[in-house]
PDB file of N, CA and C in Angstrom:
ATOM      1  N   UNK A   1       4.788   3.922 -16.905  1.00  0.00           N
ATOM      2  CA  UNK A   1       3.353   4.035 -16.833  1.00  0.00           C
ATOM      3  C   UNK A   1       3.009   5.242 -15.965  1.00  0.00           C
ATOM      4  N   UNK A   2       2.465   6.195 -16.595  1.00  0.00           N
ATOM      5  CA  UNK A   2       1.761   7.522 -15.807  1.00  0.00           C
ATOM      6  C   UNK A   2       0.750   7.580 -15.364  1.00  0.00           C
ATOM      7  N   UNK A   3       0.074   7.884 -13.836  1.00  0.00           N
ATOM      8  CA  UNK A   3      -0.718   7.716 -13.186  1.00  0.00           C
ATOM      9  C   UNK A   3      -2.099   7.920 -13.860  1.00  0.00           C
ATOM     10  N   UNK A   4      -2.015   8.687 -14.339  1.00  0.00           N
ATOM     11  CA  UNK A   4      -3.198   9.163 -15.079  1.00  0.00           C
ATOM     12  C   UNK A   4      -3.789   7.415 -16.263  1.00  0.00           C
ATOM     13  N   UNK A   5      -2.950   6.774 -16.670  1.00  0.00           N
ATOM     14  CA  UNK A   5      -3.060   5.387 -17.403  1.00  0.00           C
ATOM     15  C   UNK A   5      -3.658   4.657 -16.432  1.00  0.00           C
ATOM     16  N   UNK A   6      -3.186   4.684 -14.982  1.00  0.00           N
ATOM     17  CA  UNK A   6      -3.403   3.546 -14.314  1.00  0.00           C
ATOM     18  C   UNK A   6      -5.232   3.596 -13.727  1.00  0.00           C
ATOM     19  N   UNK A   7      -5.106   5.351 -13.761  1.00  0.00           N
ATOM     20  CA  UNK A   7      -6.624   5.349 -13.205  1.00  0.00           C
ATOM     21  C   UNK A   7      -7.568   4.647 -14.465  1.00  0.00           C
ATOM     22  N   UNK A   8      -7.065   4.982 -15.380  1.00  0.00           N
ATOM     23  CA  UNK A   8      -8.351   4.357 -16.517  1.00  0.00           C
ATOM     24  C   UNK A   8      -8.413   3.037 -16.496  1.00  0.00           C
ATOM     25  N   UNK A   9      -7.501   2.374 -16.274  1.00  0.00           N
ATOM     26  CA  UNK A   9      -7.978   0.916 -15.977  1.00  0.00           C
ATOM     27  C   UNK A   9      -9.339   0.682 -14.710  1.00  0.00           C
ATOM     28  N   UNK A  10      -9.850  -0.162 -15.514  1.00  0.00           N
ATOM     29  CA  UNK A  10     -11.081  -1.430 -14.698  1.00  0.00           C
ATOM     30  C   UNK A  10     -10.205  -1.966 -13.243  1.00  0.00           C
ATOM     31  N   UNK A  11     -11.397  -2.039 -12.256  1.00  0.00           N
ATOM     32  CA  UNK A  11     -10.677  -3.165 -11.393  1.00  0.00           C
ATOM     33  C   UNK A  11     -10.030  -4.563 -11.473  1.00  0.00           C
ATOM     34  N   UNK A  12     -10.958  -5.063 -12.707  1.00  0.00           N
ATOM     35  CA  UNK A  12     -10.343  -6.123 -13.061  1.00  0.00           C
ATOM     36  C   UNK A  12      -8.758  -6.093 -13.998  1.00  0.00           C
ATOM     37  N   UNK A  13      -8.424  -5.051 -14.850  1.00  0.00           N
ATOM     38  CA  UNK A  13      -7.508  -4.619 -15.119  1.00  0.00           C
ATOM     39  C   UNK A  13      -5.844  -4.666 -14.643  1.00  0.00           C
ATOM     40  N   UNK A  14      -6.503  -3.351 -13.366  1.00  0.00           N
ATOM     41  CA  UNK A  14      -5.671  -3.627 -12.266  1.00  0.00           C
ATOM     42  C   UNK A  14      -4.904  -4.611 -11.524  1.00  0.00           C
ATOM     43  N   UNK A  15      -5.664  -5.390 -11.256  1.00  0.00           N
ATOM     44  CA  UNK A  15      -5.838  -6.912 -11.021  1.00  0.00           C
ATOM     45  C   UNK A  15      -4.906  -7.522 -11.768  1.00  0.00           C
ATOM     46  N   UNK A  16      -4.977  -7.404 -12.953  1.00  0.00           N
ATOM     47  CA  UNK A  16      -3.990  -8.318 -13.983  1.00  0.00           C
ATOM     48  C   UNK A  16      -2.804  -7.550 -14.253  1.00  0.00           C
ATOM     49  N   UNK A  17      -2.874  -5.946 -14.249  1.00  0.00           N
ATOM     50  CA  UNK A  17      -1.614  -5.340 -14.259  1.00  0.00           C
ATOM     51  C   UNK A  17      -0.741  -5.644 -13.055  1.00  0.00           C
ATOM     52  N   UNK A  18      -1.478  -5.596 -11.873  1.00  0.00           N
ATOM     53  CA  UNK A  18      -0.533  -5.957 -11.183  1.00  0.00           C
ATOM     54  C   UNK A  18       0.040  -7.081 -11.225  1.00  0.00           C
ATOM     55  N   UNK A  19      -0.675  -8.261 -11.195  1.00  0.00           N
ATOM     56  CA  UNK A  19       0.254  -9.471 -11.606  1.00  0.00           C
ATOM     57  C   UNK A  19       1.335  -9.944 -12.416  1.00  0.00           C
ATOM     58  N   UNK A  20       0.881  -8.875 -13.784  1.00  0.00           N
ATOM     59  CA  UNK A  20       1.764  -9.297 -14.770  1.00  0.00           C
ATOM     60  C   UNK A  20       3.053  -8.166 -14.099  1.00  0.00           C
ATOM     61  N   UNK A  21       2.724  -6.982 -13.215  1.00  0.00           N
ATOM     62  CA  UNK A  21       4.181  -6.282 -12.981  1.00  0.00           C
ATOM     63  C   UNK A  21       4.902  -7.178 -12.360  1.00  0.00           C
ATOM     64  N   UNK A  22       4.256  -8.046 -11.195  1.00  0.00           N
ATOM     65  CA  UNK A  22       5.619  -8.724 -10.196  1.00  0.00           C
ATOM     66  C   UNK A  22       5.716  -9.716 -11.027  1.00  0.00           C
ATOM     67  N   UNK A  23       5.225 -10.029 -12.215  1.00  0.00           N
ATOM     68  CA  UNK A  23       6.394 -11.186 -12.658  1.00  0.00           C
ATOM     69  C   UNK A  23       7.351 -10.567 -12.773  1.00  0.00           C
ATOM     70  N   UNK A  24       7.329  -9.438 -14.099  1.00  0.00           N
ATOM     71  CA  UNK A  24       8.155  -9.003 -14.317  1.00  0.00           C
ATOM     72  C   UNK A  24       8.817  -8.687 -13.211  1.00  0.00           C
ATOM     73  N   UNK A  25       9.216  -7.863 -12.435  1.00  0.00           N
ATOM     74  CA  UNK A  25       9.650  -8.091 -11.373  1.00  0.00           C
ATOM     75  C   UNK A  25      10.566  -8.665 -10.909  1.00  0.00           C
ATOM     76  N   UNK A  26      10.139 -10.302 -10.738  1.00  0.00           N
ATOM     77  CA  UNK A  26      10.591 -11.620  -9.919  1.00  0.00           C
ATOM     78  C   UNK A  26      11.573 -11.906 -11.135  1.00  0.00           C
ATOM     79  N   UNK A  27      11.520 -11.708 -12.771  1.00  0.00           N
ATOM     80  CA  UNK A  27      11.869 -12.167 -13.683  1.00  0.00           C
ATOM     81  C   UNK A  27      13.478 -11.268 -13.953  1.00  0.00           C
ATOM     82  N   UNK A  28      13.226  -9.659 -13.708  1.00  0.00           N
ATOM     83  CA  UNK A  28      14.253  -8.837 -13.461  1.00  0.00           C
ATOM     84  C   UNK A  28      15.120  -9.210 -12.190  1.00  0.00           C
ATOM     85  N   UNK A  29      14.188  -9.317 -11.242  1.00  0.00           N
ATOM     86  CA  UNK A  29      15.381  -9.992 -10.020  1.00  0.00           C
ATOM     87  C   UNK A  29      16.334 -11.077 -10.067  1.00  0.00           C
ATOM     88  N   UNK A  30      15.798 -12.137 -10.871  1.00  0.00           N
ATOM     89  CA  UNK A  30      16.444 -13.631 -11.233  1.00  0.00           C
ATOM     90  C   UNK A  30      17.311 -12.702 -12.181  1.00  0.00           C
ATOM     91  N   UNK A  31      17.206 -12.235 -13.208  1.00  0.00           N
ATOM     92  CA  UNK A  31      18.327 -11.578 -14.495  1.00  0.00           C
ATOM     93  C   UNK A  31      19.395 -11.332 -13.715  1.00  0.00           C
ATOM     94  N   UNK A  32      19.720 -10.217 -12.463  1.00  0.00           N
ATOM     95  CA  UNK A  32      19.805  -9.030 -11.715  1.00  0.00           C
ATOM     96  C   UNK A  32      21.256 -10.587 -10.957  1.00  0.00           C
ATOM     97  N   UNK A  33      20.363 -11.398 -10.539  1.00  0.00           N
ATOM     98  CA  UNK A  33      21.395 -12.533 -10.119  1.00  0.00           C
ATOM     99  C   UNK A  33      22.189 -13.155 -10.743  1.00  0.00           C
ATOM    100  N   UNK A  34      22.083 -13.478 -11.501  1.00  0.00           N
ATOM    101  CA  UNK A  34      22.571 -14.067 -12.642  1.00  0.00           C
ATOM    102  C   UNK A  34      23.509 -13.184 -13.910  1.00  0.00           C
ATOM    103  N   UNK A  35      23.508 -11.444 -13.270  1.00  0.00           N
ATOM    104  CA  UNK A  35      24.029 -10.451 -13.988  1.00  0.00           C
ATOM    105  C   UNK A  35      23.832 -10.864 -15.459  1.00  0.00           C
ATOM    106  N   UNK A  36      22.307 -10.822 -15.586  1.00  0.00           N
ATOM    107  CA  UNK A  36      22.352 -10.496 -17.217  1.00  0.00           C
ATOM    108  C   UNK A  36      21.335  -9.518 -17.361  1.00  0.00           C
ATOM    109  N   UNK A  37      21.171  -8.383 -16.359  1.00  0.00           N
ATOM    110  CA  UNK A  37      20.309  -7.419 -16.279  1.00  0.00           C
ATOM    111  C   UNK A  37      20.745  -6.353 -17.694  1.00  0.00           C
ATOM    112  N   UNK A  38      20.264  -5.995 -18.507  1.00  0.00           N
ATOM    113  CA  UNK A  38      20.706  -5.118 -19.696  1.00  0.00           C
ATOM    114  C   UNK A  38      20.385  -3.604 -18.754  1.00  0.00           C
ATOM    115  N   UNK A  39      19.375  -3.601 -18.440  1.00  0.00           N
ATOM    116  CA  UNK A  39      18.690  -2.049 -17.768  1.00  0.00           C
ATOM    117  C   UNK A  39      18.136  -2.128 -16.320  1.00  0.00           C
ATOM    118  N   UNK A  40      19.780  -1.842 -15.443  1.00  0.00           N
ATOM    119  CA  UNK A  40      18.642  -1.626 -14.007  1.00  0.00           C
ATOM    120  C   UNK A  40      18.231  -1.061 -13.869  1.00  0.00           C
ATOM    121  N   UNK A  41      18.008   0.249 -14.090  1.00  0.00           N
ATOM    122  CA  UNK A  41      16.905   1.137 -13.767  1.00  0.00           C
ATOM    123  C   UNK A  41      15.404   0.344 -13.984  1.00  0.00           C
ATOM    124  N   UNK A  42      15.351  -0.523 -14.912  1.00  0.00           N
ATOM    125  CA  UNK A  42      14.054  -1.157 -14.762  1.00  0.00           C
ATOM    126  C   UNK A  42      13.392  -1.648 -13.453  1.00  0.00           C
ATOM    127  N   UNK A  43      14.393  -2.320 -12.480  1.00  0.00           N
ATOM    128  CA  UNK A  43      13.982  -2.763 -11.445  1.00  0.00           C
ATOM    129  C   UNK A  43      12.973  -1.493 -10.920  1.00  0.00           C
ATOM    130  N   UNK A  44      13.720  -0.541 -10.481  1.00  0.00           N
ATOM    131  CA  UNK A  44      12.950   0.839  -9.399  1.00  0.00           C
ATOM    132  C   UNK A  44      11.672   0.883 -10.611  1.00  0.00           C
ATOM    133  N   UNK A  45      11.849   0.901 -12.036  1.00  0.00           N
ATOM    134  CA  UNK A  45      10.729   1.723 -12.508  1.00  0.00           C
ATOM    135  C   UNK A  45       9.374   0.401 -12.828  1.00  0.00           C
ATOM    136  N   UNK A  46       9.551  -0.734 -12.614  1.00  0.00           N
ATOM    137  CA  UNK A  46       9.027  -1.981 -12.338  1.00  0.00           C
ATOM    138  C   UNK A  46       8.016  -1.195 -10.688  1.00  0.00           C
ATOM    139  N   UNK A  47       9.224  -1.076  -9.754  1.00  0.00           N
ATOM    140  CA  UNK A  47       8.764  -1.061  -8.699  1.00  0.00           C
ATOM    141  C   UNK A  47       7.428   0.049  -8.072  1.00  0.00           C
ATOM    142  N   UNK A  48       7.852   1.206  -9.190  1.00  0.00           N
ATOM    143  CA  UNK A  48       7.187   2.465  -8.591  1.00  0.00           C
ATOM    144  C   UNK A  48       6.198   2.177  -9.802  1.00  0.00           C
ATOM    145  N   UNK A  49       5.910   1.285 -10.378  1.00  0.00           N
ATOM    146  CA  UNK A  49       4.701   0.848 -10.735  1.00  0.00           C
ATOM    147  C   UNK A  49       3.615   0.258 -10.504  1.00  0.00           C
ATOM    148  N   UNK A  50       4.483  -0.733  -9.452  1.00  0.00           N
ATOM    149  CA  UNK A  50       3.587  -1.236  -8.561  1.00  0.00           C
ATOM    150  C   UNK A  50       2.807  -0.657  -7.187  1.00  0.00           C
ATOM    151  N   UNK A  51       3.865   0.255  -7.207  1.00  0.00           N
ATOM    152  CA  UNK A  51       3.067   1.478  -6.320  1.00  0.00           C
ATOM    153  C   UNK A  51       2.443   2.006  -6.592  1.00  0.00           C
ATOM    154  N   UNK A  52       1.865   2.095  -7.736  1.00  0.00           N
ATOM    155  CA  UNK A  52       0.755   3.173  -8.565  1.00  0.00           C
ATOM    156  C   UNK A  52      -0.309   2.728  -8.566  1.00  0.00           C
ATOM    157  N   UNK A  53      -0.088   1.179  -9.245  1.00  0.00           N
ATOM    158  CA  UNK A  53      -1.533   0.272  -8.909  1.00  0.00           C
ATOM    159  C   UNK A  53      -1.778  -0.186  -7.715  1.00  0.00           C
ATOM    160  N   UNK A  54      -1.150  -0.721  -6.728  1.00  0.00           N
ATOM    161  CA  UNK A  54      -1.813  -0.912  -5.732  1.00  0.00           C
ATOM    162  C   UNK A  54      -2.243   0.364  -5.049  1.00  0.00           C
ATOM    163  N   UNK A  55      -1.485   1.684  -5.018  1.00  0.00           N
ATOM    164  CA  UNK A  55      -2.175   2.804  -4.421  1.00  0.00           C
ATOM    165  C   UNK A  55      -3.564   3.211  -4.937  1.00  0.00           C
ATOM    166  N   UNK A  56      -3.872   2.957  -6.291  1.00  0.00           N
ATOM    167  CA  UNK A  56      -5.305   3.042  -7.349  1.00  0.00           C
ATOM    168  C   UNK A  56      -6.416   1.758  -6.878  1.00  0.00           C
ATOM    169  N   UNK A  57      -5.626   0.637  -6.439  1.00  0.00           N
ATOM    170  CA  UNK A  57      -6.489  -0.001  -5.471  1.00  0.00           C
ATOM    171  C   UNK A  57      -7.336   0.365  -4.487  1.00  0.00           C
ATOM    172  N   UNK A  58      -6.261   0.590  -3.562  1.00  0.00           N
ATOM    173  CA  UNK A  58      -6.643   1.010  -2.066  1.00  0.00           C
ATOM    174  C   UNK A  58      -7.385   2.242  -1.834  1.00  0.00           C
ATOM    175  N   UNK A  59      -7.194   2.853  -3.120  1.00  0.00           N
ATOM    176  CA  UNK A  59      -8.125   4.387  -3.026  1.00  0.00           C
ATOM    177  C   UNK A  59      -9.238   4.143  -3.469  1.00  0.00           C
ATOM    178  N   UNK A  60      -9.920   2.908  -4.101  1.00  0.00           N
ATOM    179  CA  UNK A  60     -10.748   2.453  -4.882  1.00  0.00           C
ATOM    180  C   UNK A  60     -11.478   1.541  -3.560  1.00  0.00           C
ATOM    181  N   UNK A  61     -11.056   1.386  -2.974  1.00  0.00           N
ATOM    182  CA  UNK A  61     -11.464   0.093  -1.740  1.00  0.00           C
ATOM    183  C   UNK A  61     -11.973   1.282  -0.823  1.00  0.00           C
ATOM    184  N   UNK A  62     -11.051   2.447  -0.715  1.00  0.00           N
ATOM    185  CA  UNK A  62     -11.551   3.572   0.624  1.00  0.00           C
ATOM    186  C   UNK A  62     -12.899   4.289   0.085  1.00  0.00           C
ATOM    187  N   UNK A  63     -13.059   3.949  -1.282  1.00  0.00           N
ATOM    188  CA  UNK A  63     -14.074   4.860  -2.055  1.00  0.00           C
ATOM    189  C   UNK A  63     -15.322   4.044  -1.607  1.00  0.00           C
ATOM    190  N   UNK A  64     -15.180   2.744  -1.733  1.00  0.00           N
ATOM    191  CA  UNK A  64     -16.637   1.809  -1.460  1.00  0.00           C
ATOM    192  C   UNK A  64     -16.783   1.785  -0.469  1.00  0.00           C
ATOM    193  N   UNK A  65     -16.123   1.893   0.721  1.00  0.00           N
ATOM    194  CA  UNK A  65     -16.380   1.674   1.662  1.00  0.00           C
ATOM    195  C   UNK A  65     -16.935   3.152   2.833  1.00  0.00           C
ATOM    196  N   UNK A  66     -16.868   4.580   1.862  1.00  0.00           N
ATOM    197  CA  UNK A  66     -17.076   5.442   2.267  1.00  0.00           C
ATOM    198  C   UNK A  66     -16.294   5.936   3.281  1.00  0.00           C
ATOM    199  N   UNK A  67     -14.803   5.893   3.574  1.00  0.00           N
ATOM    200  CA  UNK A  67     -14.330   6.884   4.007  1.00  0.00           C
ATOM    201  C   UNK A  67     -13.662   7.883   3.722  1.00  0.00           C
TER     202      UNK A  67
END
């Protein structure tokens, strides 16, 4: 997911993207234990996804609040 995708999402969007990433996530981690991971690289690219949306958050929260 490229940053530029994440800005076009709604807050409410966001909201649900992020949720549905840490399943996935929690769902790759359980695989990851259980070594039936097909693609780790998914984990990091799971992860630096979730960094995208919550950073599109927090820049969205600094925006309303005017600083």
């Amino acid at each position: 997911m490229k940053i530029v995708e994440v800005r076009d999402l709604t807050d409410l969007e966001l909201g649900n993207k992020l949720l549905d990433l840490k399943k996935e996530l929690f769902a790759l981690r359980f695989q990851h234990a259980v070594n039936q991971l097909e693609n780790p690289k998914r984990l990091s690219s799971v992860k630096k996804d979730i960094a995208r949306v919550k950073t599109i958050i927090r820049e969205r929260e600094l925006a309303k609040e005017g600083v």
